[in-house]
C-alpha atoms as a PDB file:
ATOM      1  CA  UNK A   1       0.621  41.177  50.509  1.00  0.00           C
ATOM      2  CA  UNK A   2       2.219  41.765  47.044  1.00  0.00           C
ATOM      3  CA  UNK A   3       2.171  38.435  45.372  1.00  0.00           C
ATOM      4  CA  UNK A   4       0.080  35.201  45.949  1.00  0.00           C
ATOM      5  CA  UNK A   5       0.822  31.961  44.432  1.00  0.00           C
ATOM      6  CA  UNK A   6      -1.935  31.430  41.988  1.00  0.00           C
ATOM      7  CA  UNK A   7      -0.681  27.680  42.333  1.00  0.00           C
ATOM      8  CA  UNK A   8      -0.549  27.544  46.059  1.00  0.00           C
ATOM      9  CA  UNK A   9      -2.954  24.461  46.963  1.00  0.00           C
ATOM     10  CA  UNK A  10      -1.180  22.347  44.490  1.00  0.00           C
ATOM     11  CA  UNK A  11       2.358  24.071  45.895  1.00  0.00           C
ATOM     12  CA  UNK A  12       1.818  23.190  49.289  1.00  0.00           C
ATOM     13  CA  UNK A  13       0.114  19.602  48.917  1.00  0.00           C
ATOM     14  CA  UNK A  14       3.430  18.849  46.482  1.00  0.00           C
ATOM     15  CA  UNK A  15       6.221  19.996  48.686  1.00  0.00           C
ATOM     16  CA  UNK A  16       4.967  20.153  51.940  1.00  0.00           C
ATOM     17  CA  UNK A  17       4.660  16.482  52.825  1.00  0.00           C
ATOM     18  CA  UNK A  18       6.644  15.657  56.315  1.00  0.00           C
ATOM     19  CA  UNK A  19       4.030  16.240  59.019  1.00  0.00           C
ATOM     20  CA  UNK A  20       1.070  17.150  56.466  1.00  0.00           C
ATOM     21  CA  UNK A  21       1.919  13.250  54.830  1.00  0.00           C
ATOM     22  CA  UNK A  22       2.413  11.750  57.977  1.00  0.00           C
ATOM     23  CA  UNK A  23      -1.180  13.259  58.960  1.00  0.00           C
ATOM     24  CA  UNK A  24      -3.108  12.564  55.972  1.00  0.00           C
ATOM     25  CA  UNK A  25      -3.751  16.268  54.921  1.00  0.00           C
ATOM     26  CA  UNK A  26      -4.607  17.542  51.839  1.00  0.00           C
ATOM     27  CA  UNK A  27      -5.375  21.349  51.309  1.00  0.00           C
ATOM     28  CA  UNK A  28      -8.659  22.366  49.298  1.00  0.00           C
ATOM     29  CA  UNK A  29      -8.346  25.347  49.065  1.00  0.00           C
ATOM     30  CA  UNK A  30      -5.192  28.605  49.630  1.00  0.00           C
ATOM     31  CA  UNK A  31      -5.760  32.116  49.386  1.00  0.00           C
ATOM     32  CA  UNK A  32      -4.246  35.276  51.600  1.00  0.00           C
ATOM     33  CA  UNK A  33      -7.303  35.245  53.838  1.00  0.00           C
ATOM     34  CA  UNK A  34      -8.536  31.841  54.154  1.00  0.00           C
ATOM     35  CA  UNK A  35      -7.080  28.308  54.209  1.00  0.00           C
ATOM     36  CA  UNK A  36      -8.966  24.957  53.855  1.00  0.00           C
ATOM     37  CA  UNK A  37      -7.778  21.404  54.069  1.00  0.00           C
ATOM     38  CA  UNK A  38      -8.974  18.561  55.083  1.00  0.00           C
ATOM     39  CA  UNK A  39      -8.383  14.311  56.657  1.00  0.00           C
ATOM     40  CA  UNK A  40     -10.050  11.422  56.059  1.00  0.00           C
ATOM     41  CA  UNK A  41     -10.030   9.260  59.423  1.00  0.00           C
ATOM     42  CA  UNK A  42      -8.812   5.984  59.878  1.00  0.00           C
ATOM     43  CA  UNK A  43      -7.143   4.121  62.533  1.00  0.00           C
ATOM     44  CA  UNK A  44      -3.946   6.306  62.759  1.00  0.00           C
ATOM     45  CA  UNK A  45      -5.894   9.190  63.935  1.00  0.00           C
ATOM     46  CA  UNK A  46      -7.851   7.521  66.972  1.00  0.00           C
ATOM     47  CA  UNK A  47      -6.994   7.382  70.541  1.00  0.00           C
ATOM     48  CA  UNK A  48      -7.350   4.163  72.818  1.00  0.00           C
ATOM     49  CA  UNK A  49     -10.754   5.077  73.294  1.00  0.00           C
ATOM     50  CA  UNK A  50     -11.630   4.675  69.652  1.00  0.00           C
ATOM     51  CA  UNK A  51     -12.543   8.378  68.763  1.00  0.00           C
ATOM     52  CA  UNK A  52      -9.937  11.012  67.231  1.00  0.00           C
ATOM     53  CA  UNK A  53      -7.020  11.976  68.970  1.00  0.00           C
ATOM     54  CA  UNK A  54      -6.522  15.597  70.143  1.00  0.00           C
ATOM     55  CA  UNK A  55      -3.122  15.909  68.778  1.00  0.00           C
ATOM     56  CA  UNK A  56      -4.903  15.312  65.231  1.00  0.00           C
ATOM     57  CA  UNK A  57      -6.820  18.324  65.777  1.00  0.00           C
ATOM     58  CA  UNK A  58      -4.316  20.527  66.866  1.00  0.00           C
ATOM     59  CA  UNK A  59      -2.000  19.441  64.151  1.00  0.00           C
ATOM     60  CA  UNK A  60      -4.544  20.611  61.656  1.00  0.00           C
ATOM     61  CA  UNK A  61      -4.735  24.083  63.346  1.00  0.00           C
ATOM     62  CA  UNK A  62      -1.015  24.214  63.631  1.00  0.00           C
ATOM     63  CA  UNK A  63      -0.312  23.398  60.147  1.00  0.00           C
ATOM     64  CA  UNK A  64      -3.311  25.703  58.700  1.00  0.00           C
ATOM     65  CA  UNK A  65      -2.884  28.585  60.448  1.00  0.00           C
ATOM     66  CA  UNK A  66       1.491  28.165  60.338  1.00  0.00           C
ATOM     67  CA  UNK A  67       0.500  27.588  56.241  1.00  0.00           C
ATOM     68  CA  UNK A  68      -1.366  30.475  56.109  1.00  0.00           C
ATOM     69  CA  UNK A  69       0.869  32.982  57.685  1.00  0.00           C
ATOM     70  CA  UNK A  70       4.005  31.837  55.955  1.00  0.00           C
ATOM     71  CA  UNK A  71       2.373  32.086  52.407  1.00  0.00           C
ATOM     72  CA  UNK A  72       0.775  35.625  53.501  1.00  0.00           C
ATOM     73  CA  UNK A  73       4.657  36.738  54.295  1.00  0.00           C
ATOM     74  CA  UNK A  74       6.662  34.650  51.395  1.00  0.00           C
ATOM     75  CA  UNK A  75       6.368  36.960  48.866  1.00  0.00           C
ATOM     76  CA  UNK A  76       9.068  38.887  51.339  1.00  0.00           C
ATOM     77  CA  UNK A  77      11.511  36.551  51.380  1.00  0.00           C
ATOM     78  CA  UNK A  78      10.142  36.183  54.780  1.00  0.00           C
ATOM     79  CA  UNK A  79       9.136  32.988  57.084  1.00  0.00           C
ATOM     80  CA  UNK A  80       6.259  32.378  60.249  1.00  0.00           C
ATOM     81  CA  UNK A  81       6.832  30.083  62.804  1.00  0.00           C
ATOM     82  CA  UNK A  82       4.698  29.095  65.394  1.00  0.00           C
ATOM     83  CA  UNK A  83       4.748  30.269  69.328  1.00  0.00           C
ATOM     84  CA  UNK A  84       1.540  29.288  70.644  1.00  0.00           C
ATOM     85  CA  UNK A  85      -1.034  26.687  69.639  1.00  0.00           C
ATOM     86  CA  UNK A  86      -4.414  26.830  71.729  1.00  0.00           C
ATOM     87  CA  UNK A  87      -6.890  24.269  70.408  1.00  0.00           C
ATOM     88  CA  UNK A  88     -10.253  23.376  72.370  1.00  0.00           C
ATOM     89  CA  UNK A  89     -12.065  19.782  71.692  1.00  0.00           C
ATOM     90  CA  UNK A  90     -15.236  20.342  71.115  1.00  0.00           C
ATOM     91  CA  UNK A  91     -17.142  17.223  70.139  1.00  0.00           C
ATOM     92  CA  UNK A  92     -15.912  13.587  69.894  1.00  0.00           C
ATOM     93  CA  UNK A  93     -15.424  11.936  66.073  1.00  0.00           C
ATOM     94  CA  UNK A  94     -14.861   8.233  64.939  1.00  0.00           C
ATOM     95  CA  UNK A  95     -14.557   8.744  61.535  1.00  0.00           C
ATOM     96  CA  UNK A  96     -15.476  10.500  58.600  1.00  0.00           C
ATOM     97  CA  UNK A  97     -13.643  13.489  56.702  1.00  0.00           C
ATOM     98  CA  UNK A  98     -12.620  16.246  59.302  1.00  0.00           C
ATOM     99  CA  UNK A  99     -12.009  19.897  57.359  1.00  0.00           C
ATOM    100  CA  UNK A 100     -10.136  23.114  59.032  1.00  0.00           C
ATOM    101  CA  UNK A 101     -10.767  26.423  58.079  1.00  0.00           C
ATOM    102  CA  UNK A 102      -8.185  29.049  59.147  1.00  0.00           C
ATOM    103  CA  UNK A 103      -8.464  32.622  58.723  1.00  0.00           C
ATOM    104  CA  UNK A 104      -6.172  35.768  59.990  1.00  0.00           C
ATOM    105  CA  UNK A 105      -6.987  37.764  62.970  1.00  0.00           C
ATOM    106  CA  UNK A 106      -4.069  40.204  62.520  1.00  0.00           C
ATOM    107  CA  UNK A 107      -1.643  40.091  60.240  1.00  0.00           C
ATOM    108  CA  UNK A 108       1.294  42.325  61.835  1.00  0.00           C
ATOM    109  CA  UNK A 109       4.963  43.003  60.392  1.00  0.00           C
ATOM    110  CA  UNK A 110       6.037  41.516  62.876  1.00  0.00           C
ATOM    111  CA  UNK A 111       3.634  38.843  64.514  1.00  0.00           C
ATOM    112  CA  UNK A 112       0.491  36.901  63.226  1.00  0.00           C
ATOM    113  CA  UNK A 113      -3.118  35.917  64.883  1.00  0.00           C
ATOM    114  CA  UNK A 114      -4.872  33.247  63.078  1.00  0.00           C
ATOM    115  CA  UNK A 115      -8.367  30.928  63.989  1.00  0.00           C
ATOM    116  CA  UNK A 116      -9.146  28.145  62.875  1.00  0.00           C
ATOM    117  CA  UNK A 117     -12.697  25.948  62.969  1.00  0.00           C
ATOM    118  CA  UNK A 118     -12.836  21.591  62.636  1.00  0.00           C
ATOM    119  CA  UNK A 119     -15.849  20.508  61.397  1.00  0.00           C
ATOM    120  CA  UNK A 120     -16.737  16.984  60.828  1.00  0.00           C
ATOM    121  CA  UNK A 121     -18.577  15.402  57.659  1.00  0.00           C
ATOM    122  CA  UNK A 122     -21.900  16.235  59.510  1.00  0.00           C
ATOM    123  CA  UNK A 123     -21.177  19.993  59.340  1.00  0.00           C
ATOM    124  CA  UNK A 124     -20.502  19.919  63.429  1.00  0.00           C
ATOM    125  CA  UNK A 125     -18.219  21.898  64.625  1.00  0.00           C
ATOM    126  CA  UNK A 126     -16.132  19.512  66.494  1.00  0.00           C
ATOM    127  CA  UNK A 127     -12.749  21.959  67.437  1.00  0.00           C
ATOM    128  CA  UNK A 128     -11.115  25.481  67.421  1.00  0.00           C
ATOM    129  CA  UNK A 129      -8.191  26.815  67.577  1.00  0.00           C
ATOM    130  CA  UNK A 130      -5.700  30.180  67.785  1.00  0.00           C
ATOM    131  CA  UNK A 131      -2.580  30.027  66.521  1.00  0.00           C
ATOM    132  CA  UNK A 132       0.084  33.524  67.414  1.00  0.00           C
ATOM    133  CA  UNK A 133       2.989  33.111  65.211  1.00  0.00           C
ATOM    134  CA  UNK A 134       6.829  35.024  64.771  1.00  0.00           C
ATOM    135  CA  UNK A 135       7.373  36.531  61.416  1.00  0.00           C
ATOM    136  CA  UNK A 136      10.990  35.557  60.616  1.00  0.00           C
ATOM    137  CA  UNK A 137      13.510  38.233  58.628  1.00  0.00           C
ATOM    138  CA  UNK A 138      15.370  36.473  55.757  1.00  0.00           C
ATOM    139  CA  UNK A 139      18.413  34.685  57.428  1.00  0.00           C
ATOM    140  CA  UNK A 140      16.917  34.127  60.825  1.00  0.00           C
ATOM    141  CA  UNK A 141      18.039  30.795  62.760  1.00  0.00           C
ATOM    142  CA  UNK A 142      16.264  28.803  64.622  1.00  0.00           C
ATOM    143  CA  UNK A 143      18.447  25.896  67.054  1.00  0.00           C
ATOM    144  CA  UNK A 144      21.683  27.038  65.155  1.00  0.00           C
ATOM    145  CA  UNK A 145      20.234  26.837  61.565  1.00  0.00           C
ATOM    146  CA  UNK A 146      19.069  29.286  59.172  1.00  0.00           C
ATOM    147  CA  UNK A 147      15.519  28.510  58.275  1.00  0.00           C
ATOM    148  CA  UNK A 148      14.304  28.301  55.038  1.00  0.00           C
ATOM    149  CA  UNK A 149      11.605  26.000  53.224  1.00  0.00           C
ATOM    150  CA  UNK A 150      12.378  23.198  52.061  1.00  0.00           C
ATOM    151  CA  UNK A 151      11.059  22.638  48.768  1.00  0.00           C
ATOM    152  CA  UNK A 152      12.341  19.007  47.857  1.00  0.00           C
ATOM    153  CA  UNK A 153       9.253  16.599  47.407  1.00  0.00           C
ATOM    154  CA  UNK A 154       9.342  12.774  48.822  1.00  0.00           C
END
Protein backbone atom coordinates (compact mmCIF):
# COMPACT_ATOMS: atom_id res chain seq x y z
CA UNK A 1 0.00 0.00 0.00
CA UNK A 2 1.12 3.51 -1.16
CA UNK A 3 -0.48 5.88 1.22
CA UNK A 4 -1.92 5.47 4.81
CA UNK A 5 -3.95 7.98 6.53
CA UNK A 6 -1.75 9.25 9.25
CA UNK A 7 -5.25 10.45 10.68
CA UNK A 8 -7.10 7.24 10.21
CA UNK A 9 -8.41 6.38 13.90
CA UNK A 10 -9.76 9.81 14.23
CA UNK A 11 -11.06 9.43 10.28
CA UNK A 12 -12.93 6.47 10.84
CA UNK A 13 -14.41 7.14 14.48
CA UNK A 14 -15.63 10.75 12.76
CA UNK A 15 -17.30 9.54 9.65
CA UNK A 16 -17.98 6.14 10.10
CA UNK A 17 -20.83 6.25 12.59
CA UNK A 18 -24.06 4.14 11.20
CA UNK A 19 -23.45 0.60 12.47
CA UNK A 20 -20.07 1.49 14.42
CA UNK A 21 -22.57 4.33 16.50
CA UNK A 22 -25.32 2.14 16.71
CA UNK A 23 -22.76 -0.49 18.33
CA UNK A 24 -20.87 1.61 20.59
CA UNK A 25 -17.41 1.28 18.82
CA UNK A 26 -14.66 3.34 19.02
CA UNK A 27 -11.29 2.47 17.21
CA UNK A 28 -7.90 2.74 19.28
CA UNK A 29 -5.83 2.24 17.15
CA UNK A 30 -5.45 2.04 12.60
CA UNK A 31 -2.53 1.08 10.79
CA UNK A 32 -2.09 -1.18 7.34
CA UNK A 33 -1.48 -4.30 9.40
CA UNK A 34 -3.39 -4.11 12.49
CA UNK A 35 -6.71 -2.64 13.66
CA UNK A 36 -7.93 -2.12 17.28
CA UNK A 37 -11.20 -0.89 18.65
CA UNK A 38 -13.05 -1.46 21.26
CA UNK A 39 -17.10 -1.46 23.37
CA UNK A 40 -18.00 -0.77 26.56
CA UNK A 41 -21.07 -3.14 27.53
CA UNK A 42 -24.27 -2.19 28.66
CA UNK A 43 -27.69 -3.39 28.28
CA UNK A 44 -27.94 -2.99 24.43
CA UNK A 45 -25.37 -5.56 23.90
CA UNK A 46 -26.88 -8.52 26.09
CA UNK A 47 -29.04 -11.32 25.09
CA UNK A 48 -32.17 -12.58 27.16
CA UNK A 49 -29.91 -14.54 29.08
CA UNK A 50 -28.09 -11.54 30.45
CA UNK A 51 -24.55 -12.11 28.86
CA UNK A 52 -23.38 -10.49 25.38
CA UNK A 53 -25.04 -11.20 22.34
CA UNK A 54 -23.26 -13.04 19.49
CA UNK A 55 -24.24 -10.64 16.89
CA UNK A 56 -22.12 -8.01 19.05
CA UNK A 57 -19.18 -10.04 18.49
CA UNK A 58 -19.45 -10.66 15.05
CA UNK A 59 -20.24 -7.09 14.33
CA UNK A 60 -16.92 -6.16 15.80
CA UNK A 61 -15.10 -8.68 13.50
CA UNK A 62 -17.13 -7.57 10.57
CA UNK A 63 -16.52 -4.00 10.99
CA UNK A 64 -12.62 -4.48 11.95
CA UNK A 65 -11.58 -6.66 9.55
CA UNK A 66 -14.18 -4.80 6.54
CA UNK A 67 -12.21 -1.39 8.15
CA UNK A 68 -9.09 -2.77 7.72
CA UNK A 69 -9.21 -4.01 4.22
CA UNK A 70 -10.93 -0.98 2.80
CA UNK A 71 -8.28 1.48 4.31
CA UNK A 72 -5.39 -1.07 3.10
CA UNK A 73 -7.04 -0.61 -0.65
CA UNK A 74 -8.30 3.28 -0.46
CA UNK A 75 -5.35 4.78 -1.42
CA UNK A 76 -6.54 3.08 -5.00
CA UNK A 77 -9.54 4.60 -5.34
CA UNK A 78 -10.60 1.18 -4.49
CA UNK A 79 -13.37 -0.36 -1.95
CA UNK A 80 -13.69 -4.08 0.23
CA UNK A 81 -16.78 -5.49 0.97
CA UNK A 82 -17.51 -8.32 2.90
CA UNK A 83 -18.47 -12.10 1.63
CA UNK A 84 -18.04 -14.20 4.52
CA UNK A 85 -18.06 -13.57 8.26
CA UNK A 86 -17.09 -16.73 10.47
CA UNK A 87 -16.99 -15.80 14.15
CA UNK A 88 -16.70 -18.55 17.02
CA UNK A 89 -17.99 -17.65 20.79
CA UNK A 90 -15.63 -18.49 22.89
CA UNK A 91 -16.39 -17.49 26.46
CA UNK A 92 -19.54 -15.81 27.91
CA UNK A 93 -19.26 -11.79 29.07
CA UNK A 94 -21.69 -9.56 31.17
CA UNK A 95 -19.96 -6.57 31.02
CA UNK A 96 -16.89 -4.81 30.94
CA UNK A 97 -14.89 -3.26 27.86
CA UNK A 98 -14.64 -5.93 25.00
CA UNK A 99 -11.49 -4.98 22.42
CA UNK A 100 -10.95 -6.64 18.73
CA UNK A 101 -7.82 -6.94 17.19
CA UNK A 102 -7.81 -7.63 13.41
CA UNK A 103 -4.92 -8.34 11.37
CA UNK A 104 -4.48 -9.46 7.46
CA UNK A 105 -3.96 -12.95 6.43
CA UNK A 106 -3.58 -12.13 2.71
CA UNK A 107 -3.94 -9.16 1.23
CA UNK A 108 -4.64 -10.08 -2.63
CA UNK A 109 -5.48 -7.61 -5.66
CA UNK A 110 -8.23 -8.99 -5.81
CA UNK A 111 -9.59 -10.61 -2.47
CA UNK A 112 -8.71 -10.13 1.31
CA UNK A 113 -8.22 -12.68 4.46
CA UNK A 114 -8.37 -11.01 7.73
CA UNK A 115 -8.56 -12.50 11.75
CA UNK A 116 -9.62 -11.04 14.27
CA UNK A 117 -9.33 -11.86 18.35
CA UNK A 118 -12.21 -10.43 21.31
CA UNK A 119 -10.81 -10.17 24.43
CA UNK A 120 -12.59 -9.03 27.44
CA UNK A 121 -11.30 -6.49 30.24
CA UNK A 122 -9.76 -9.61 31.98
CA UNK A 123 -7.39 -10.21 29.03
CA UNK A 124 -9.64 -13.56 28.07
CA UNK A 125 -10.00 -14.30 24.93
CA UNK A 126 -13.66 -14.51 24.67
CA UNK A 127 -14.15 -14.74 20.42
CA UNK A 128 -12.51 -15.08 16.92
CA UNK A 129 -13.20 -14.48 13.83
CA UNK A 130 -12.23 -14.65 9.76
CA UNK A 131 -13.44 -12.31 7.66
CA UNK A 132 -12.78 -13.06 3.28
CA UNK A 133 -13.64 -9.90 1.62
CA UNK A 134 -14.14 -8.59 -2.45
CA UNK A 135 -11.85 -5.83 -3.43
CA UNK A 136 -14.13 -3.49 -5.43
CA UNK A 137 -12.67 -1.52 -8.82
CA UNK A 138 -13.64 2.21 -8.74
CA UNK A 139 -17.30 2.37 -10.09
CA UNK A 140 -18.42 -1.05 -9.01
CA UNK A 141 -22.27 -1.42 -7.94
CA UNK A 142 -23.58 -3.19 -5.55
CA UNK A 143 -27.92 -3.72 -5.62
CA UNK A 144 -27.99 -1.14 -8.57
CA UNK A 145 -25.74 1.55 -6.91
CA UNK A 146 -22.29 2.55 -7.31
CA UNK A 147 -20.53 2.22 -4.02
CA UNK A 148 -18.57 4.68 -2.58
CA UNK A 149 -17.95 5.90 1.16
CA UNK A 150 -19.84 7.99 2.53
CA UNK A 151 -18.05 10.56 4.28
CA UNK A 152 -20.92 12.85 5.77
CA UNK A 153 -20.78 12.74 9.70
CA UNK A 154 -24.19 12.57 11.93
Amino acid sequence: MDEFPENAVEMINELLGGFNKSMGLHFVKAAPNEFVAEIEINERHLQPYGIVHGGVYAGMIETLCSTGAALNVFSEGKSAVGLENTTSFLRAVRSGTLRCTARPVLTGRRSHVWEAQVTDDRDRLVATGRVRLIVLEPGSEADGITVELNTKPE
